[in-house]
Protein backbone atom coordinates (compact mmCIF):
# COMPACT_ATOMS: atom_id res chain seq x y z
CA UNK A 1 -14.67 -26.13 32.10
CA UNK A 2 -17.36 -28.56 33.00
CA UNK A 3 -20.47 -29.11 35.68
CA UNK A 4 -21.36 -32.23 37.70
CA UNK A 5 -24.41 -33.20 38.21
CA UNK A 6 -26.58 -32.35 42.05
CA UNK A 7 -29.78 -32.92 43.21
CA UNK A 8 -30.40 -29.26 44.49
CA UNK A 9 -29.37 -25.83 43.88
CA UNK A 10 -26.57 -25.49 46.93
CA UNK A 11 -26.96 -23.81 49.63
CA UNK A 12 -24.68 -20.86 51.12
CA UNK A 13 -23.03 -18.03 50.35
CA UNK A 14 -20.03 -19.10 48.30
CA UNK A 15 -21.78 -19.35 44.89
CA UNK A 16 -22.86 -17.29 41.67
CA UNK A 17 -26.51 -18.91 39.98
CA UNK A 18 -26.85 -18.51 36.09
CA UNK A 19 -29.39 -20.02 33.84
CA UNK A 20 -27.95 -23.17 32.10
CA UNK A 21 -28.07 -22.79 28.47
CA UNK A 22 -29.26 -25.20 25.80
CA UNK A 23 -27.32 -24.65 22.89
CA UNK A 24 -23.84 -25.10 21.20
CA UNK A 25 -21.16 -24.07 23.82
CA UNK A 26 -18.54 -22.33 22.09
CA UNK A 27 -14.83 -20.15 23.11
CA UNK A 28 -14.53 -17.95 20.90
CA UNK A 29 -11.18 -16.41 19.98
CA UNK A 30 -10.86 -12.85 18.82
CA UNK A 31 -6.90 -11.18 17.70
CA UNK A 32 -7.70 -8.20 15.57
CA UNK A 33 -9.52 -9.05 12.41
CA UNK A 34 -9.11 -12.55 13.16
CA UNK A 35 -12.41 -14.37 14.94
CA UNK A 36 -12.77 -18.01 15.72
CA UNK A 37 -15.63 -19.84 17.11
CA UNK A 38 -14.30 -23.17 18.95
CA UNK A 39 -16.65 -26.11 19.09
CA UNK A 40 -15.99 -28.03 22.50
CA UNK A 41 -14.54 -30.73 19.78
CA UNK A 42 -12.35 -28.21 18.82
CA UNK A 43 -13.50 -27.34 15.07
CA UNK A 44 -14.43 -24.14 14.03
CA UNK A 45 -17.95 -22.92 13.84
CA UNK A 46 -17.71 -20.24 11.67
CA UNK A 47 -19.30 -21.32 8.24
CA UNK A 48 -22.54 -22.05 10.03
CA UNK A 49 -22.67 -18.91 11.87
CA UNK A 50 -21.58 -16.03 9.70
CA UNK A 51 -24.18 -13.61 11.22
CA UNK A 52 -22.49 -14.00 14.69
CA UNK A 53 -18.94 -13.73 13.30
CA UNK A 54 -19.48 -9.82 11.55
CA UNK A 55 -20.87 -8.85 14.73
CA UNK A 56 -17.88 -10.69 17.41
CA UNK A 57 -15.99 -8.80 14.90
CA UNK A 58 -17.67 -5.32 15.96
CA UNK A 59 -18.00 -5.62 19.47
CA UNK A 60 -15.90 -7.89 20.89
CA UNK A 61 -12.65 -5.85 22.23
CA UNK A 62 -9.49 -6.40 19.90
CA UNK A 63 -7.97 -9.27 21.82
CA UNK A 64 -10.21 -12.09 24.31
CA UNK A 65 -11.36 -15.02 24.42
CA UNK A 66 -14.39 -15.87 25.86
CA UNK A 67 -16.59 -18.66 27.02
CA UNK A 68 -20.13 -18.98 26.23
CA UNK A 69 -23.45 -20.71 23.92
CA UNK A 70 -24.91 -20.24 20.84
CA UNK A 71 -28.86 -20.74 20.79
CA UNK A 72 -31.25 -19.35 18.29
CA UNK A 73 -34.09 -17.87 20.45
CA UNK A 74 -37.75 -17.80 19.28
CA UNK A 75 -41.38 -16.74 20.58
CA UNK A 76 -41.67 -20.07 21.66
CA UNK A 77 -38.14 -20.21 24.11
CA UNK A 78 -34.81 -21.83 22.23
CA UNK A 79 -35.26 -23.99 19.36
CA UNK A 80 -32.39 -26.76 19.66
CA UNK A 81 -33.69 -28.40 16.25
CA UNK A 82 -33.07 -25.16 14.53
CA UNK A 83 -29.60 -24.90 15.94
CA UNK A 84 -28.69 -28.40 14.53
CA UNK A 85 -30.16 -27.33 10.71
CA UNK A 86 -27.04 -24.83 10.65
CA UNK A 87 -24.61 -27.61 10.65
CA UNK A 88 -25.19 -27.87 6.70
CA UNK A 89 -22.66 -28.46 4.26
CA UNK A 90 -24.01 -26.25 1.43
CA UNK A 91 -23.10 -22.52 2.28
CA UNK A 92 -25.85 -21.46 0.88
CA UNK A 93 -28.14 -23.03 3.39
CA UNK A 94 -26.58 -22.04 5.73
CA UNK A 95 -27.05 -18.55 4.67
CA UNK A 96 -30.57 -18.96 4.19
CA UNK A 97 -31.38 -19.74 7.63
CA UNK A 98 -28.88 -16.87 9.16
CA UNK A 99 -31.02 -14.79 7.73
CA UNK A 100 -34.30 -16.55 8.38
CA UNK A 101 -33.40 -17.35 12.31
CA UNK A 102 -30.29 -16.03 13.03
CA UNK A 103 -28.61 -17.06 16.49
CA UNK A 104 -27.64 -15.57 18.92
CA UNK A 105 -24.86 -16.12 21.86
CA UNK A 106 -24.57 -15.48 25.38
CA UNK A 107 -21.08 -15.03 27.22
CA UNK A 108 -20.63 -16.17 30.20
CA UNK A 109 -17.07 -16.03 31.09
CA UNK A 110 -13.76 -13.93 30.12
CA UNK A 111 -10.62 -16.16 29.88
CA UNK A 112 -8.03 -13.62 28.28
CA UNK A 113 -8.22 -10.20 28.49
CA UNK A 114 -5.51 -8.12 25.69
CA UNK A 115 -2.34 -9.65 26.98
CA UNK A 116 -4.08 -11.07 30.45
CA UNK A 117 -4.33 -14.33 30.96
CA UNK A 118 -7.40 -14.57 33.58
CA UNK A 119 -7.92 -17.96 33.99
CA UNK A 120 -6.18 -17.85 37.40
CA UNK A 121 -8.04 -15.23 38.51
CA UNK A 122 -11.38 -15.90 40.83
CA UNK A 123 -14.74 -16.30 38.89
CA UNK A 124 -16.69 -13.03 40.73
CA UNK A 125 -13.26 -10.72 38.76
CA UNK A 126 -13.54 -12.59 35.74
CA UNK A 127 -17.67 -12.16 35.56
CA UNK A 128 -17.03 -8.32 36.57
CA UNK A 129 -14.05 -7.96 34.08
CA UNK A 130 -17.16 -9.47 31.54
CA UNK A 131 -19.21 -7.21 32.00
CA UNK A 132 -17.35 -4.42 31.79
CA UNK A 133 -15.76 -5.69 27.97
CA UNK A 134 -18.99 -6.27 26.71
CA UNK A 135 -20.95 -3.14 28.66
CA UNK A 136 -21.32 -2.00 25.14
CA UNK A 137 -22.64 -5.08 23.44
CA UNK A 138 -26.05 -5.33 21.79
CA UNK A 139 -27.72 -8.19 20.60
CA UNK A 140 -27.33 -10.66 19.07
CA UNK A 141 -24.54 -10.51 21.86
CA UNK A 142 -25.89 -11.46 25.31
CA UNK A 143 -24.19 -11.98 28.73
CA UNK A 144 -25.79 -14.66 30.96
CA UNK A 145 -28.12 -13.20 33.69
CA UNK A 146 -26.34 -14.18 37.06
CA UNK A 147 -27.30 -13.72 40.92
CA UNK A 148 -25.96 -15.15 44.34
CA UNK A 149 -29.78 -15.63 45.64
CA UNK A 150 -30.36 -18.85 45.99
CA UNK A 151 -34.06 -17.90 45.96
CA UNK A 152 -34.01 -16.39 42.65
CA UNK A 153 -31.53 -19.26 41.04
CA UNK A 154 -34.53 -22.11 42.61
CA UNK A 155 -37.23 -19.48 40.71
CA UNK A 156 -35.27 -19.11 37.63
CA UNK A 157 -34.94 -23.32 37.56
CA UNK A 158 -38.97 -23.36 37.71
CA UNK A 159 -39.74 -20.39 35.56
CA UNK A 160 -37.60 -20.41 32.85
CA UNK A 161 -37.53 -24.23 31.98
CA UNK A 162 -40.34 -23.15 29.77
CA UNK A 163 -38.11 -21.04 27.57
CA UNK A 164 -36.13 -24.35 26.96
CA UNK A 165 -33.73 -23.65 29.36
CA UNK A 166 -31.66 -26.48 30.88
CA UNK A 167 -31.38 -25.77 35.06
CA UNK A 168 -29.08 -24.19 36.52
CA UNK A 169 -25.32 -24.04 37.15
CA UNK A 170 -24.02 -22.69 40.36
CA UNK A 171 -20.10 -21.63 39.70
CA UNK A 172 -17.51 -20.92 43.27
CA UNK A 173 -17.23 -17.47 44.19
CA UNK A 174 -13.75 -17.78 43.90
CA UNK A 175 -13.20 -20.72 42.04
CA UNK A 176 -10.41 -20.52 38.99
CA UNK A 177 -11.11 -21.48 35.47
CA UNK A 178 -10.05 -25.32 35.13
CA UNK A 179 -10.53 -26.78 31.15
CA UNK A 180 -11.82 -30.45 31.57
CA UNK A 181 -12.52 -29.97 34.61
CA UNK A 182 -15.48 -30.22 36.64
CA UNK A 183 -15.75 -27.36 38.92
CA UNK A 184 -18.85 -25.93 38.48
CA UNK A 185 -22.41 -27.43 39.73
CA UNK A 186 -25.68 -28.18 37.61
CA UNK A 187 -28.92 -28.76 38.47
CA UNK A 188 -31.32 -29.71 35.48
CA UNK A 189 -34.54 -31.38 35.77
CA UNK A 190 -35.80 -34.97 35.83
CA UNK A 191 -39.34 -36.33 35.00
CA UNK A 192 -40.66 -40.02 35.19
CA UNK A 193 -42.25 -40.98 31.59
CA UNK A 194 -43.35 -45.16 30.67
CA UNK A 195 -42.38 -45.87 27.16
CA UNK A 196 -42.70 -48.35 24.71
CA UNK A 197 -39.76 -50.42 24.11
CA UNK A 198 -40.22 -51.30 20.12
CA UNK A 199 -36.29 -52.02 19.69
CA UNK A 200 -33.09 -52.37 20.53
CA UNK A 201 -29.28 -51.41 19.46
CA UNK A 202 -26.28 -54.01 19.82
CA UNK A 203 -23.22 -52.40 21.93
CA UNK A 204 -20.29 -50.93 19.94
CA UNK A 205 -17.94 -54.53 19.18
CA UNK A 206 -20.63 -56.39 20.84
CA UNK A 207 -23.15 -57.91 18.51
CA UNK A 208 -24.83 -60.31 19.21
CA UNK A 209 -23.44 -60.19 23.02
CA UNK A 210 -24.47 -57.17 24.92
CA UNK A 211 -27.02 -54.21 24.33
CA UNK A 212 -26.56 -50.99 23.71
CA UNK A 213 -29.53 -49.32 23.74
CA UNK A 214 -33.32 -49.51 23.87
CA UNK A 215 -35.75 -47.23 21.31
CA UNK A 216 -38.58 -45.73 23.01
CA UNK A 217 -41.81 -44.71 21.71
CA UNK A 218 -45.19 -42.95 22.66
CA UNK A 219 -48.34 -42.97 21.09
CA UNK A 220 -49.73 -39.89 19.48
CA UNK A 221 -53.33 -38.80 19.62
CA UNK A 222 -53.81 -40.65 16.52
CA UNK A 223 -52.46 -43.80 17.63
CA UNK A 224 -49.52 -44.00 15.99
CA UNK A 225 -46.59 -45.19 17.61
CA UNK A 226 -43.74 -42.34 17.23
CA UNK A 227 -39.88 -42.91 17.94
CA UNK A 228 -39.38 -40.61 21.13
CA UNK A 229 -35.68 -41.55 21.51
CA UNK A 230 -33.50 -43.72 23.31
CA UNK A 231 -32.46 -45.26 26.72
CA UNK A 232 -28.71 -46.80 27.36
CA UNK A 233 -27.89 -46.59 31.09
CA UNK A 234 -26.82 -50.16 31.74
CA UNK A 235 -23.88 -51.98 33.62
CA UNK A 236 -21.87 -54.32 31.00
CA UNK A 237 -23.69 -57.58 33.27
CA UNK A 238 -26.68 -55.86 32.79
CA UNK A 239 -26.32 -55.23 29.11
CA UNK A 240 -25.57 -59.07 28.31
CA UNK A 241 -28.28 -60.18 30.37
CA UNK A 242 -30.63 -58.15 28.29
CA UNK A 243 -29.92 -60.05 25.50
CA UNK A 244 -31.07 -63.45 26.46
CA UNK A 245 -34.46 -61.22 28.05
CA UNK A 246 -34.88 -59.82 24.84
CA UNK A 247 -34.71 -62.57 23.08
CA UNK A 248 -38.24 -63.94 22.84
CA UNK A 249 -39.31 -60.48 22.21
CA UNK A 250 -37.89 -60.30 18.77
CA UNK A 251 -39.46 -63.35 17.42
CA UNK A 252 -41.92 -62.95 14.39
CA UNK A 253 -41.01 -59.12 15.27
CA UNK A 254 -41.08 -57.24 12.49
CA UNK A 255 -45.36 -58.84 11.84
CA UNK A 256 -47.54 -56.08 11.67
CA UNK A 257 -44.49 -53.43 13.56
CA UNK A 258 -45.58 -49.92 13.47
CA UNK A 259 -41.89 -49.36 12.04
CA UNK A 260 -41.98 -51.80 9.72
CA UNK A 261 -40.65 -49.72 6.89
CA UNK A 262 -38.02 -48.01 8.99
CA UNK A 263 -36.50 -51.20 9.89
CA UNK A 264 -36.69 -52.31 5.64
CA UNK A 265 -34.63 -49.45 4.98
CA UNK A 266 -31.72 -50.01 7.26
CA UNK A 267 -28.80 -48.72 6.09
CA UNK A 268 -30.00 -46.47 3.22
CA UNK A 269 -32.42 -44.83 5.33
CA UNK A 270 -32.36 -40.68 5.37
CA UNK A 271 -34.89 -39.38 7.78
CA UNK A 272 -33.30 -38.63 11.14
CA UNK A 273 -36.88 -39.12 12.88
CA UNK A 274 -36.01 -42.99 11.82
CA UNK A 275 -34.25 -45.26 14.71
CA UNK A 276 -31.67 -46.53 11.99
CA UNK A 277 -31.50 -43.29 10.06
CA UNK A 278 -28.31 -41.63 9.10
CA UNK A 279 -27.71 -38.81 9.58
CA UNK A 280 -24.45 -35.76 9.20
CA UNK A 281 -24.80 -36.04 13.06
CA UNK A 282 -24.06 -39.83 13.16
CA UNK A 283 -20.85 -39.40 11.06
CA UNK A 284 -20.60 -42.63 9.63
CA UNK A 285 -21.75 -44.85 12.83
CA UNK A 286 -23.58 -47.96 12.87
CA UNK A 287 -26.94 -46.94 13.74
CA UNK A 288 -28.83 -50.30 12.34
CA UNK A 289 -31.52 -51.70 14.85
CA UNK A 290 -33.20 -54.75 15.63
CA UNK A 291 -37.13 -54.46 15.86
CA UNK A 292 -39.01 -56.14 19.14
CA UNK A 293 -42.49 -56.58 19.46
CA UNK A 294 -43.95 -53.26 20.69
CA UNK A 295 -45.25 -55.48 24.18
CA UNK A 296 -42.70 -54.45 27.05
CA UNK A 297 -43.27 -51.18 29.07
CA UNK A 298 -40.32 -49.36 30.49
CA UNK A 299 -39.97 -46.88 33.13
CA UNK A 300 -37.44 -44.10 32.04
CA UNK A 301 -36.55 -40.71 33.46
CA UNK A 302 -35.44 -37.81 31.28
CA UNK A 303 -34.72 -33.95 31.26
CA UNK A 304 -37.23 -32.07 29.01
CA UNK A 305 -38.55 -32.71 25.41
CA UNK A 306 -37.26 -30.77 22.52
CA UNK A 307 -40.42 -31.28 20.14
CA UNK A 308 -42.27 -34.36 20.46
CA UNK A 309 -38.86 -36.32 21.20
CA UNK A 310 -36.66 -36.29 24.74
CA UNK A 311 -33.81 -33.85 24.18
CA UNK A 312 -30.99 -35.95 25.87
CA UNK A 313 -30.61 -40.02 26.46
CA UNK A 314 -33.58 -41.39 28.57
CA UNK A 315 -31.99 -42.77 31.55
CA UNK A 316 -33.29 -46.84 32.62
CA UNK A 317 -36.15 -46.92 35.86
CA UNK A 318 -37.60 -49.75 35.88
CA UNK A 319 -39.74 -52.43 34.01
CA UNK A 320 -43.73 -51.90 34.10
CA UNK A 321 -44.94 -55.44 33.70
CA UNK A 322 -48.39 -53.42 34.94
CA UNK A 323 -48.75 -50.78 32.42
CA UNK A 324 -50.12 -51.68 28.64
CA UNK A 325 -48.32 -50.46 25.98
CA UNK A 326 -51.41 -48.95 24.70
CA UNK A 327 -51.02 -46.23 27.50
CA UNK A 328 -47.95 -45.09 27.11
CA UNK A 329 -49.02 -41.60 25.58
CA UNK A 330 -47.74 -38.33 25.17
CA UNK A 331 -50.77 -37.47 27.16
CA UNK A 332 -48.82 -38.60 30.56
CA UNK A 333 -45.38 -36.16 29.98
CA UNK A 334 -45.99 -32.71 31.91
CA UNK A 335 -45.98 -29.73 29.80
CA UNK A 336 -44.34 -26.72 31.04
CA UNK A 337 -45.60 -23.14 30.13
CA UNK A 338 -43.09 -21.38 27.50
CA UNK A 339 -41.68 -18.49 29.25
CA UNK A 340 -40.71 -15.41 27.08
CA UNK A 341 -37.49 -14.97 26.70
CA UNK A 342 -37.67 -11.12 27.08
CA UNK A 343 -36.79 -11.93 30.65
CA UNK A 344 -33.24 -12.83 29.88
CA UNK A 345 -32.53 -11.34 26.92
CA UNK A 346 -33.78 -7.90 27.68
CA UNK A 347 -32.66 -4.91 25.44
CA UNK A 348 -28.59 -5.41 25.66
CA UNK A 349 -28.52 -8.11 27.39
């Protein structure tokens, strides 16, 4: 099941707040001594967490499935990047690190119950049928704080974005569980940020024609010019008329670039911090790029920053033909206080 996008946490009586994770979201399947955890692509997870499957195994009763997220948790709040090292083809790496930061995953629905299908059945039965199947559970097992205060869902949005937290989702009282659907409500945050716009991706079958996306960057306190991510929010008019506003921009582009050497690797390039670097997360897609001078200023609005790089796709603003590149810092982005997570995932839960 799925969330759309609002502005505000709604108002009312007719909802049930939780925290909106930032992590893998899983269903995981349990008959007997058989556990699967479903990616929402539909593969299995269970290589790249085997700490998470011995202990489904031991708590989870004989026959559910259930919907939830894996996240690996750390002083700091959730660690995304560390989540994406466990999808690692070697085994043994992957053991490594589920031993060195094991995850951990919070539930926060029940879809089948033993022979009970309860998908039918209103969220507020199937989130007190939850708790009491897991009312045993100890960590690394969580379920998903939840309240129907608006008050406290608008407090958790503020306090616990510092724990790397996404928003929060607001789910009907009586709403049924629909797959593909979007019947459930999110609310995740937005900031204003001016980039750098240092280069540029063609659109999928479209070189040459239309853009696909921009590559943003901020300067660091030492003045070099780091890859902060990407922006790709155009109309298809919009995208081709990019092209010919580009254009000039790329002349003589690559003199003096501060990603000169990215853009001389191209294809054979291996770091994923680089704009055209493969990656086991690309899987095989065209991610070459074409290098602009570092001159145009955009206005872009994004979510939160995992690291020193925006966590999801920058959205497009506006252009600032009054802002110098020069300024575009990391000093401008708002930092957010880390929040421990002992507040959610308090003993057992």
């Amino acid at each position: 099941m799925l969330a759309k996008r609002v502005d505000e946490v709604p108002e009312g009586d007719t909802w049930i707040f939780e925290p909106k994770w930032d992590g893998f979201r899983a269903i995981v399947f349990r008959d007997g001594d058989e556990i699967m955890i479903q990616s929402r692509d539909q593969k299995s997870l269970n290589r790249y967490f085997p700490e998470l499957v011995e202990v489904l195994l031991r708590q989870l009763p004989q026959r559910c499935a259930l919907d939830g997220e894996i996240v690996i948790a750390t002083s700091s709040g959730l660690d995304f990047d560390a989540l994406q090292l466990r999808i690692h083809p070697a085994a043994s790496r992957v053991k490594l690190l589920a031993q060195q930061i094991p995850a951990s995953i919070v539930f926060f629905d029940l879809l089948t119950l033993d022979d009970r299908d309860l998908c039918s059945e209103p969220f507020e039965q199937r989130r007190a049928e939850l708790e009491s199947a897991l009312a045993d559970a100890a960590p690394p097992i969580h379920i998903t704080p939840a309240t129907r205060d608006r008050a406290t869902a608008k407090d958790w949005f503020q306090r616990f974005e510092g724990a790397g937290l996404d928003g929060v989702i607001a789910k009907p009282i009586t709403g049924t569980y629909q797959p593909d659907k979007r019947s459930m409500l999110k609310i995740k945050h937005e900031r204003d940020c001016d980039c750098v716009v240092a280069g540029f991706r063609w659109h999928k079958d479209a070189e040459d024609e239309a853009i696909g996306s921009l590559l943003l960057g901020l300067y660091d306190a030492s003045g070099a010019l780091q890859h902060v991510g990407v922006c790709a929010s155009f109309t298809q008019p919009k995208r081709r008329e990019l092209v010919k506003f580009l254009e000039s921009y790329r002349t003589n582009a690559l003199d003096n670039h501060p990603w000169r050497s990215w853009a001389e690797a191209g294809a054979d390039a291996v770091n994923q911090r680089m704009p055209g670097g493969q990656s086991r997360w690309s899987q095989g897609k065209d991610l070459s790029w074409q290098p602009l001078r570092p001159e145009l200023v955009v206005e872009i609005a994004y979510e939160h920053m995992q690291g020193t790089r925006f966590r999801h796709m920058a959205q497009f603003r506006r252009w600032r033909t009054d802002k110098a590149p020069k300024d575009c810092t990391y000093a401008q982005l708002e930092v957010v206080p880390p929040h421990e997570l002992t507040d959610i995932f308090a003993t057992g839960r």
